[in-house]
Protein backbone atom coordinates (compact mmCIF):
# COMPACT_ATOMS: atom_id res chain seq x y z
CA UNK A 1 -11.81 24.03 -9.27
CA UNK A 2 -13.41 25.84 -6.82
CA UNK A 3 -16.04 24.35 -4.29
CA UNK A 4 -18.89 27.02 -4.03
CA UNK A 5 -22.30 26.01 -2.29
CA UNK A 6 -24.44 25.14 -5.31
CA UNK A 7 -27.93 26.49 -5.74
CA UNK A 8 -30.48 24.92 -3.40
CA UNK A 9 -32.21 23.40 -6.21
CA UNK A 10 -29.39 21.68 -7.43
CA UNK A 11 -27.82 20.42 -4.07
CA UNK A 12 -31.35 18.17 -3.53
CA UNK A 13 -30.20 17.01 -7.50
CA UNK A 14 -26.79 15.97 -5.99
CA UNK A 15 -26.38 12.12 -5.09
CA UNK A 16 -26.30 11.89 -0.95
CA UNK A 17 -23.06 9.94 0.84
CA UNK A 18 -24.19 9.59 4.63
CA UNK A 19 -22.35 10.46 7.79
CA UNK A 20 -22.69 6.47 8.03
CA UNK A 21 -21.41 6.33 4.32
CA UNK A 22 -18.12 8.20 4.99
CA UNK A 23 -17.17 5.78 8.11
CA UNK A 24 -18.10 2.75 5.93
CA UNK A 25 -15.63 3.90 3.58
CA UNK A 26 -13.16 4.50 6.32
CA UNK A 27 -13.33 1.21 7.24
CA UNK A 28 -12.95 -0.14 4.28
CA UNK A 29 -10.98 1.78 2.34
CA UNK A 30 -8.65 2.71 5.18
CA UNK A 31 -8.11 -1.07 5.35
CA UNK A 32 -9.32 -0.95 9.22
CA UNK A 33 -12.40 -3.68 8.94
CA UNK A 34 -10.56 -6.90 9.14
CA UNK A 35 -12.12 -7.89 6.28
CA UNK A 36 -10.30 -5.14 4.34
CA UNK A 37 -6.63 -6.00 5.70
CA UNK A 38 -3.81 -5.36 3.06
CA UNK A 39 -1.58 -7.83 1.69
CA UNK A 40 1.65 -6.21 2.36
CA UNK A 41 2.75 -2.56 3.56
CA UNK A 42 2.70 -0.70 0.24
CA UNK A 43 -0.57 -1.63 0.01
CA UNK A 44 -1.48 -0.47 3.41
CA UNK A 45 0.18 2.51 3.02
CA UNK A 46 -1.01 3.34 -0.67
CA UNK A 47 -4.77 3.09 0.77
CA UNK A 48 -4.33 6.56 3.20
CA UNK A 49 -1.90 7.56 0.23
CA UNK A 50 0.91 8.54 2.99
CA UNK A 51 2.40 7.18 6.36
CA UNK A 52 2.77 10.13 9.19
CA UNK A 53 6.75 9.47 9.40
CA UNK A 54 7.32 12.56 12.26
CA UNK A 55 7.32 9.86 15.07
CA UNK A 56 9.14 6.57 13.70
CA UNK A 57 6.90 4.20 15.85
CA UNK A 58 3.38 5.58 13.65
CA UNK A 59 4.61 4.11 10.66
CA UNK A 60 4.75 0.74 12.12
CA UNK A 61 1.71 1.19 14.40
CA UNK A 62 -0.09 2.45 11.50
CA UNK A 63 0.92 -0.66 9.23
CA UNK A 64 -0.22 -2.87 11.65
CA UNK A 65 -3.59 -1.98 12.26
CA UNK A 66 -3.95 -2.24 8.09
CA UNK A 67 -2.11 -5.54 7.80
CA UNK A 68 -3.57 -9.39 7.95
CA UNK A 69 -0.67 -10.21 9.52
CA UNK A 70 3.12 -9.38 10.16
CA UNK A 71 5.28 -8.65 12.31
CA UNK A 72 7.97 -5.58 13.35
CA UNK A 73 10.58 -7.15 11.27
CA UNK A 74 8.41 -8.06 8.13
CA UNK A 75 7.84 -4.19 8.19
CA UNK A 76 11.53 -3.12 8.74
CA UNK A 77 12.90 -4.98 5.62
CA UNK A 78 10.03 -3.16 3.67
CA UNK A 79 11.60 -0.25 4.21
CA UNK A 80 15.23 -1.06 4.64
CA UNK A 81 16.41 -4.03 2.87
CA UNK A 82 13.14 -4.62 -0.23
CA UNK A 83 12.67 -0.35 -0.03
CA UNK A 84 9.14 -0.87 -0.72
CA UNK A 85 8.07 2.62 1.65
CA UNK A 86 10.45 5.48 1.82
CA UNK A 87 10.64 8.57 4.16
CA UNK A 88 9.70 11.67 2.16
CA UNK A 89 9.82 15.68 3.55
CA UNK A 90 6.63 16.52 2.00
CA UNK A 91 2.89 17.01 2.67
CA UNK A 92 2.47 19.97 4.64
CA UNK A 93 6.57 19.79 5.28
CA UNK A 94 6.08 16.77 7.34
CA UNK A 95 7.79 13.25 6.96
CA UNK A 96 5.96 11.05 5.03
CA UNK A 97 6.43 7.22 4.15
CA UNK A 98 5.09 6.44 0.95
CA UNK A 99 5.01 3.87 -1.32
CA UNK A 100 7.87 3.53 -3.72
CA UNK A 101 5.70 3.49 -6.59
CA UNK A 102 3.66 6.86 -5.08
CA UNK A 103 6.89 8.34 -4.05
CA UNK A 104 7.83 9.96 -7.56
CA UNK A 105 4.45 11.93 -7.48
CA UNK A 106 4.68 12.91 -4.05
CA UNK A 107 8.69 14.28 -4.81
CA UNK A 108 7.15 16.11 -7.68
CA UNK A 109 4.42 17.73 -6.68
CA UNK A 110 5.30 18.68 -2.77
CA UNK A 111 8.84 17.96 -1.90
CA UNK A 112 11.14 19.67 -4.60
CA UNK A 113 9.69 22.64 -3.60
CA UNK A 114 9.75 22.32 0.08
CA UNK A 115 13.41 21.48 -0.96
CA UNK A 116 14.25 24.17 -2.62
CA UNK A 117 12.66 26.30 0.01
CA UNK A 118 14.87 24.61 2.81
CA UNK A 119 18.33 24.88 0.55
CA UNK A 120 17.27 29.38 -0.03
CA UNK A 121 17.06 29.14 3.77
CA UNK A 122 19.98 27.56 4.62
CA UNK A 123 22.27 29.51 1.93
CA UNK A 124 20.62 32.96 3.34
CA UNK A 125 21.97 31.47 7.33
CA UNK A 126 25.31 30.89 6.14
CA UNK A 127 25.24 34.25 3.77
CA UNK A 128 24.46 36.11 7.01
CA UNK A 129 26.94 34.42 9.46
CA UNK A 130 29.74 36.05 7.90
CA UNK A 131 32.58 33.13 7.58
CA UNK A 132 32.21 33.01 3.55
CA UNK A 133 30.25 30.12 3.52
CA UNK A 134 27.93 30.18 0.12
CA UNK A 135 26.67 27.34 -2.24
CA UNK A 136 30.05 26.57 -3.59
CA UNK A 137 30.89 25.50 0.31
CA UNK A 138 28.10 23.76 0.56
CA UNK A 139 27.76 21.67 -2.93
CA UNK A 140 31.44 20.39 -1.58
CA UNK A 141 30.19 19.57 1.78
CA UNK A 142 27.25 17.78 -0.06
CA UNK A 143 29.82 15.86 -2.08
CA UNK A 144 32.01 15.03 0.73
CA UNK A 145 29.14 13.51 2.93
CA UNK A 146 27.87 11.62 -0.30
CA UNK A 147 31.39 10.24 -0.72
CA UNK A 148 31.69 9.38 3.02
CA UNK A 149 28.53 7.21 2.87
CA UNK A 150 30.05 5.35 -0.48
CA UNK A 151 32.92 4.90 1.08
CA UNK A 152 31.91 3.88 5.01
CA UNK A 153 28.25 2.54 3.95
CA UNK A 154 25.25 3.46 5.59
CA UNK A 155 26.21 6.12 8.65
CA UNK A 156 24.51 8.06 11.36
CA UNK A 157 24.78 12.00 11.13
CA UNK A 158 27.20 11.65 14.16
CA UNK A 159 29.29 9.47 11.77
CA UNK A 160 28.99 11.40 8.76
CA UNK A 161 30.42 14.44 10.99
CA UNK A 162 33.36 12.20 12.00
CA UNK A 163 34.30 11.96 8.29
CA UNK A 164 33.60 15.05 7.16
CA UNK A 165 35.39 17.87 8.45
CA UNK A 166 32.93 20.37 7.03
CA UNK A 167 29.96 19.18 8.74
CA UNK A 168 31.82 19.92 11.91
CA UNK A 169 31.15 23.88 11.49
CA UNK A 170 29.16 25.62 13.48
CA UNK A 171 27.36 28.73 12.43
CA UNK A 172 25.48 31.83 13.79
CA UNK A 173 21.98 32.38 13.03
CA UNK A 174 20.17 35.45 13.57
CA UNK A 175 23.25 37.46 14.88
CA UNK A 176 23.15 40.41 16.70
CA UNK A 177 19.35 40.00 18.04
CA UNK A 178 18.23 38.35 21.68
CA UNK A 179 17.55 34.57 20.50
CA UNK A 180 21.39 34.85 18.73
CA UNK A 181 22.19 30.86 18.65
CA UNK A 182 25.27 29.22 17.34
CA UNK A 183 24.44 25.60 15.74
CA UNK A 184 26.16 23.36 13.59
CA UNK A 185 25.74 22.68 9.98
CA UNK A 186 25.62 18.69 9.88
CA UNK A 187 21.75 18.53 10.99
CA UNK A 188 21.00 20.97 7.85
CA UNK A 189 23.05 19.32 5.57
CA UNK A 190 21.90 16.25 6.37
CA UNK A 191 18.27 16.96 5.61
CA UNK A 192 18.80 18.96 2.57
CA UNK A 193 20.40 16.17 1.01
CA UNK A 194 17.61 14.15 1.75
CA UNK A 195 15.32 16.67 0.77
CA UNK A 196 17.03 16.23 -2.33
CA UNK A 197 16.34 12.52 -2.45
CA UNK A 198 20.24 12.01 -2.41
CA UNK A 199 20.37 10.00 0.77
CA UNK A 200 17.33 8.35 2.55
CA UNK A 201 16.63 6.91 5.95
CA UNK A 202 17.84 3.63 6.65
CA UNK A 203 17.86 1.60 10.04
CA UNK A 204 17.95 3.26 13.00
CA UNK A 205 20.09 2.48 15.92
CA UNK A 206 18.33 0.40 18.28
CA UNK A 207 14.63 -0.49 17.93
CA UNK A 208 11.60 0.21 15.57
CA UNK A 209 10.97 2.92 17.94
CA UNK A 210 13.85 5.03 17.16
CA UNK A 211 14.34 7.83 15.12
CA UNK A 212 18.40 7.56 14.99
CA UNK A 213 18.60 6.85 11.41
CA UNK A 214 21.14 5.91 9.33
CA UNK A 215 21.58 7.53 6.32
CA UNK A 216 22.70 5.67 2.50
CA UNK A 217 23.30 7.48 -0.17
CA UNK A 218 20.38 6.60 -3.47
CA UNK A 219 19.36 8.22 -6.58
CA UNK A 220 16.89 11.24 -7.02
CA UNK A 221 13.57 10.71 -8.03
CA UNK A 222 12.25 11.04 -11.65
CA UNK A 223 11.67 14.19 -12.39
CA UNK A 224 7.79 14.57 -13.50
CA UNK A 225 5.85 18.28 -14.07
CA UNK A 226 4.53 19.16 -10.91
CA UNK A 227 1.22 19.62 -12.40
CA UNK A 228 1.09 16.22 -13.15
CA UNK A 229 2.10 14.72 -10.15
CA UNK A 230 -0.15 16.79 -8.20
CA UNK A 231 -3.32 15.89 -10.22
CA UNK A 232 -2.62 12.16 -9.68
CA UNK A 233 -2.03 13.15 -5.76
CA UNK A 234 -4.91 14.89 -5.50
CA UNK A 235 -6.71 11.58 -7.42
CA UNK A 236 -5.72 9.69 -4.74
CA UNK A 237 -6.37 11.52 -2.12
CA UNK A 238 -10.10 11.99 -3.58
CA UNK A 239 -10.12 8.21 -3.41
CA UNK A 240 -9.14 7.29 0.48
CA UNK A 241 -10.41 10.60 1.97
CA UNK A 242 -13.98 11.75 -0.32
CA UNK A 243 -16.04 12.90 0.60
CA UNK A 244 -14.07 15.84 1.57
CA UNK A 245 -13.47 19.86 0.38
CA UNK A 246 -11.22 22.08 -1.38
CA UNK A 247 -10.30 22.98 2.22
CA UNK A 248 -9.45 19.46 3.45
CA UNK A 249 -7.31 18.97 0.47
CA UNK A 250 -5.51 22.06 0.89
CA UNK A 251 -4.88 21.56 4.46
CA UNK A 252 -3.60 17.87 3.95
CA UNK A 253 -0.78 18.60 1.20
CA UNK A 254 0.01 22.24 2.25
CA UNK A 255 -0.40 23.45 -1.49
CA UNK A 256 -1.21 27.04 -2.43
CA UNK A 257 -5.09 27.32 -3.03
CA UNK A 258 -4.01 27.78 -6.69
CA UNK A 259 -2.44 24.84 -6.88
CA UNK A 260 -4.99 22.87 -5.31
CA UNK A 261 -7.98 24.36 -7.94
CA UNK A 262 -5.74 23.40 -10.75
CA UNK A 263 -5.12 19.76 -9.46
CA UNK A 264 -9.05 19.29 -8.86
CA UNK A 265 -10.12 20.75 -12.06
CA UNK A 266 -7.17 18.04 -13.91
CA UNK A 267 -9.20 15.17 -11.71
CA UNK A 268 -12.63 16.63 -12.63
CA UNK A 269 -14.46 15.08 -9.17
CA UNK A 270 -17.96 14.47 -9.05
CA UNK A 271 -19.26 16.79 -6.01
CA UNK A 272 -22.23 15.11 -3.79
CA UNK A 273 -24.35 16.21 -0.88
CA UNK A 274 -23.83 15.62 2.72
CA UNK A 275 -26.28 14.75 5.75
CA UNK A 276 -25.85 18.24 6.62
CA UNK A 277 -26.74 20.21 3.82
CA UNK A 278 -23.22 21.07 2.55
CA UNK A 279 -21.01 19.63 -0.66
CA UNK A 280 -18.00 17.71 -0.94
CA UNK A 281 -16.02 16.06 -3.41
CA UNK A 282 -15.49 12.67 -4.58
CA UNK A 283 -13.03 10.93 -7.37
CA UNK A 284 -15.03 11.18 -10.81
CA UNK A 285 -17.62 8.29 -10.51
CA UNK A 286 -16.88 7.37 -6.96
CA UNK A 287 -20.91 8.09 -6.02
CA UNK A 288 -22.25 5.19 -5.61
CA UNK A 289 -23.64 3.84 -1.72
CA UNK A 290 -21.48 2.21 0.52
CA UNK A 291 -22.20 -0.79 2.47
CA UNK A 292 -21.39 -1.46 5.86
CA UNK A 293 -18.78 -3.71 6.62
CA UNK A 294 -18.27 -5.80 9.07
CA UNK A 295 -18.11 -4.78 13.02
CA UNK A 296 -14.66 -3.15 13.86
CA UNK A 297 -12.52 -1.65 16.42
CA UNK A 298 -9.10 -0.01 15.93
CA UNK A 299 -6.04 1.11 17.57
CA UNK A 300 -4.06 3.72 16.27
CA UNK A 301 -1.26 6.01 17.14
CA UNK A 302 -1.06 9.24 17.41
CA UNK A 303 -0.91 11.02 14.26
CA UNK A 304 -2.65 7.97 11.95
CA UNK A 305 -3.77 9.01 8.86
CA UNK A 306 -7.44 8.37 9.49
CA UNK A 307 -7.89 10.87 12.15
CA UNK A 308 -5.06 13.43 10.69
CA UNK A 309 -6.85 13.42 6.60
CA UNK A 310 -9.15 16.13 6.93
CA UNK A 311 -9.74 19.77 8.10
CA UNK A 312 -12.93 19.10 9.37
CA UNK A 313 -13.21 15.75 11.16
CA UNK A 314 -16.94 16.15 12.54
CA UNK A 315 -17.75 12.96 11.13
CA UNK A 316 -16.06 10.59 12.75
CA UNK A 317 -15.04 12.56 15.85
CA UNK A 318 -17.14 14.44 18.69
CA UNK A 319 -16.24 17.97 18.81
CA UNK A 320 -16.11 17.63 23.10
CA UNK A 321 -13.79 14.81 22.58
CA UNK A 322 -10.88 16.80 20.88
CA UNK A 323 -9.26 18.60 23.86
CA UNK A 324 -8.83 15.40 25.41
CA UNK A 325 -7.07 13.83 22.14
CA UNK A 326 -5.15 16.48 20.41
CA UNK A 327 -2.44 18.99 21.74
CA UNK A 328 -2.05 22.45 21.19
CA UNK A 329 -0.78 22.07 18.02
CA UNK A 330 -3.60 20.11 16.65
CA UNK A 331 -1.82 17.15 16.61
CA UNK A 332 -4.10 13.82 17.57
CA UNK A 333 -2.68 11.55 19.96
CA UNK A 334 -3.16 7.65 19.72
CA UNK A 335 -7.08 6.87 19.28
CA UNK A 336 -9.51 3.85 19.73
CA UNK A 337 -12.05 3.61 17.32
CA UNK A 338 -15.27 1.76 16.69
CA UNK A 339 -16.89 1.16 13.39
CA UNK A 340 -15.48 4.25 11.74
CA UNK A 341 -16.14 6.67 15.22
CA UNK A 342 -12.95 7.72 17.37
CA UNK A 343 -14.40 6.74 20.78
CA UNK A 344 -11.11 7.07 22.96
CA UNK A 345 -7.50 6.79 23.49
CA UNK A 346 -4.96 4.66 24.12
CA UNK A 347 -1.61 4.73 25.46
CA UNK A 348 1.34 2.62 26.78
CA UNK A 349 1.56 2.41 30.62
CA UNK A 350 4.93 2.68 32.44
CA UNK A 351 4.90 -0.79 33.38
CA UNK A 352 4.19 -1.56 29.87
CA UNK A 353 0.54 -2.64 29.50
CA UNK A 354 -1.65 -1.37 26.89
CA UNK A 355 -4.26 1.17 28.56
CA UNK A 356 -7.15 2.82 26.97
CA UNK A 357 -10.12 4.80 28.30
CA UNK A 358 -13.68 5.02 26.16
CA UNK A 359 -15.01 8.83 26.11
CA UNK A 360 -18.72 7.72 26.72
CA UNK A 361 -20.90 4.09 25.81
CA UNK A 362 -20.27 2.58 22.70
CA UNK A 363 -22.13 -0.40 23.91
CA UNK A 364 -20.63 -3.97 25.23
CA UNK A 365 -19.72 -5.13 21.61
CA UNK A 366 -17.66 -2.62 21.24
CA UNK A 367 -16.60 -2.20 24.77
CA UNK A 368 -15.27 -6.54 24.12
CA UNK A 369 -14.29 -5.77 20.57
CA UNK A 370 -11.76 -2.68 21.70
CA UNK A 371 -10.67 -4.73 24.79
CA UNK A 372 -9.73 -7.90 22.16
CA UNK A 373 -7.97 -5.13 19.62
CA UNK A 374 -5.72 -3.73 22.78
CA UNK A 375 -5.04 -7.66 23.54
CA UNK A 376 -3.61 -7.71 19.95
CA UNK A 377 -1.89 -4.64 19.84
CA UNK A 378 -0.15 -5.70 23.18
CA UNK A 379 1.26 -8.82 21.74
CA UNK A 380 2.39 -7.32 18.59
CA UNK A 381 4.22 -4.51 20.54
CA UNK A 382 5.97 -7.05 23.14
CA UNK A 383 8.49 -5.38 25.27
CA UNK A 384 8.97 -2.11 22.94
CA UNK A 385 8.09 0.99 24.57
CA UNK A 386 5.99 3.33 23.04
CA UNK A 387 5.96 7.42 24.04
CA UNK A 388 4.56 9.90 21.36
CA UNK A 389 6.51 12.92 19.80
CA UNK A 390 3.41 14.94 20.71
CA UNK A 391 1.74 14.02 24.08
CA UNK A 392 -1.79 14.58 24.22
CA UNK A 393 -4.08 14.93 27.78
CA UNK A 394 -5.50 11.96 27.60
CA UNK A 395 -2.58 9.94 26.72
CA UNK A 396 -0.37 11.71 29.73
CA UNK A 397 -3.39 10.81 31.92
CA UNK A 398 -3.28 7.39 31.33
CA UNK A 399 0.17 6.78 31.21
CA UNK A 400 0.06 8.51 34.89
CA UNK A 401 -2.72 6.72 36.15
């Protein structure tokens, strides 16, 4: 379905959502108002359809700001001992946590093929290297790790490597040229299989902070058309992130823009107007006004979901403001917001305090709302140390000052 700029005539026909609109439904949907809190984690994380996974402490940082209540360890037998989110290689090949119920959808329509993708990759490395290493070598060093985590339980890659002798070999990738590098095989194994969705992510060694995993070995997915399961992505998307484009929706999953026309055109969206003239898309019916809940002020960490949906964030974030809170990469550090607006950034101080700085006057509500959301964060964090994957300007500046 493409999105092309309808006649003028019809566009003043089209029903209007409001720049105000759009960060009311933030709020709310995004379960950021405290009046819109979620129950438990797959709820929280089924209303932004996917949990940024890159950096292990979003996740938990994420949940937190959606959640009525609960604490690090409520969250950590969610995903390790009840399984109710799991990590996913997907959107945009970037971990993911998802709900268990979502993840089937998200397998189908994103991550086999970034799987398959990864495995061509890795069989072309060890085709070039030159030691005889093809698929037969590696569906037996797949095996071998599988059986080592049946037999020893749930094992870091260092462990696995102990076990198995094959994920001890090292291999040469682009030989012959100037960035020549000789690496081992255990990392790539490793995340093919759970690629695959033959092993997940279990606990880590040492805090919620880390990203050591353990590794168990599980089931794959169901196996669903692809079309399918992206139509119902797409769906959902439409419903925690409309209004938004054909562009947004292409940037946030990574799909071809084939792919992406086909999925909207299974949904069918309505398409409204914006305050500035241009069209968007909504899920089918979803037109109707949204009122403002109540008065709210966020922290979240760098790479949330609500400042990461969209392509174009204009309306909920000042264009002058994004230098200071995204790096190079276009990755968004850890943000304060205020009723639906990102109006600064946050970040943990070296002795451990939370710090934040407002990029211009919100007013003194929000100013003593923000100040009573950092109070909260700070007690839910306690003595864990937060540092981002991806530091941003701001954040470095405040963790400096």
């Amino acid at each position: 379905m493409s999105v092309a700029r309808p006649t003028i005539g019809k566009v003043s026909t089209l029903p209007l959502i409001t720049t105000a609109e759009r960060q009311h439904r933030l709020g709310r949907r995004h379960r950021l108002a405290p009046s819109a809190r979620a129950a438990d984690v797959a709820q929280a994380a089924d209303s932004v359809v996917g949990l940024h996974a890159t950096d292990a402490a979003t996740v938990f940082l994420s949940l937190r700001a959606r959640l009525g209540g609960g604490e690090p360890g409520a969250i950590e037998r969610a995903l390790y001992e009840d399984v109710r989110l799991v990590r996913l290689l997907s959107m945009r090949n970037t971990l993911f946590a998802v709900s268990t119920e979502l993840a089937p959808y998200v397998d189908a329509s994103t991550a086999r093929a970034i799987a398959a993708k990864e495995r061509r990759t890795f069989l072309k490395h060890l085709d070039e290297d030159g030691q005889g290493l093809d698929a037969a070598w590696l569906a037996l060093a797949e095996s071998d790790a599988l059986d080592a985590l049946d037999s020893h339980g749930p094992s870091t890659g260092s462990q696995l490597s102990a076990a198995v002798p094959a994920l001890r070999q090292k291999i040469t990738i682009n030989r012959g040229k100037k960035y020549e590098t000789e690496t081992g095989v255990a990392t790539r194994v490793i995340r093919l299989l759970a690629a695959d969705g033959r092993i997940r992510r279990d606990r880590p060694r040492g805090s919620w902070t880390s990203s050591q995993y353990r590794w168990v070995h599980t089931e794959p997915w169901p196996a669903m058309p692809p079309p399918e399961a992206r139509a119902e992505l797409a769906r959902r998307w439409l419903h925690a992130y409309g209004p938004a484009t054909e562009a947004d929706l292409k940037w946030w999953t990574g799909w071809t823009l084939t792919d992406v026309r086909k999925a909207l055109a299974a949904v069918g969206p309505d398409e409204v107007r914006l305050d500035d003239g241009t069209t968007a898309l909504v899920a089918p019916g979803d037109t109707g006004p949204e009122p403002a809940p109540e008065p709210w002020a966020a922290l979240l960490p760098a790479l949330d979901p609500s400042a990461m949906g969209w392509a174009d964030r204009g309306f909920h974030l000042d264009p002058a403001h994004r230098p200071a809170l995204f790096d190079y990469a276009g990755n968004v550090g850890p943000t304060v917001w205020w009723n639906g607006e990102i109006v600064g950034g946050w970040a943990q101080h070296a002795d451990g305090r939370i710090v934040h700085r407002l990029l211009g006057d919100p007013g003194r509500d929000a100013e003593e709302a923000i100040a009573a959301e950092a109070a909260r964060l700070a007690a839910w964090v306690a003595g864990a140390r937060i540092t981002p994957r991806f530091r941003t300007p701001l954040e470095r500046e405040l963790v400096a000052q």
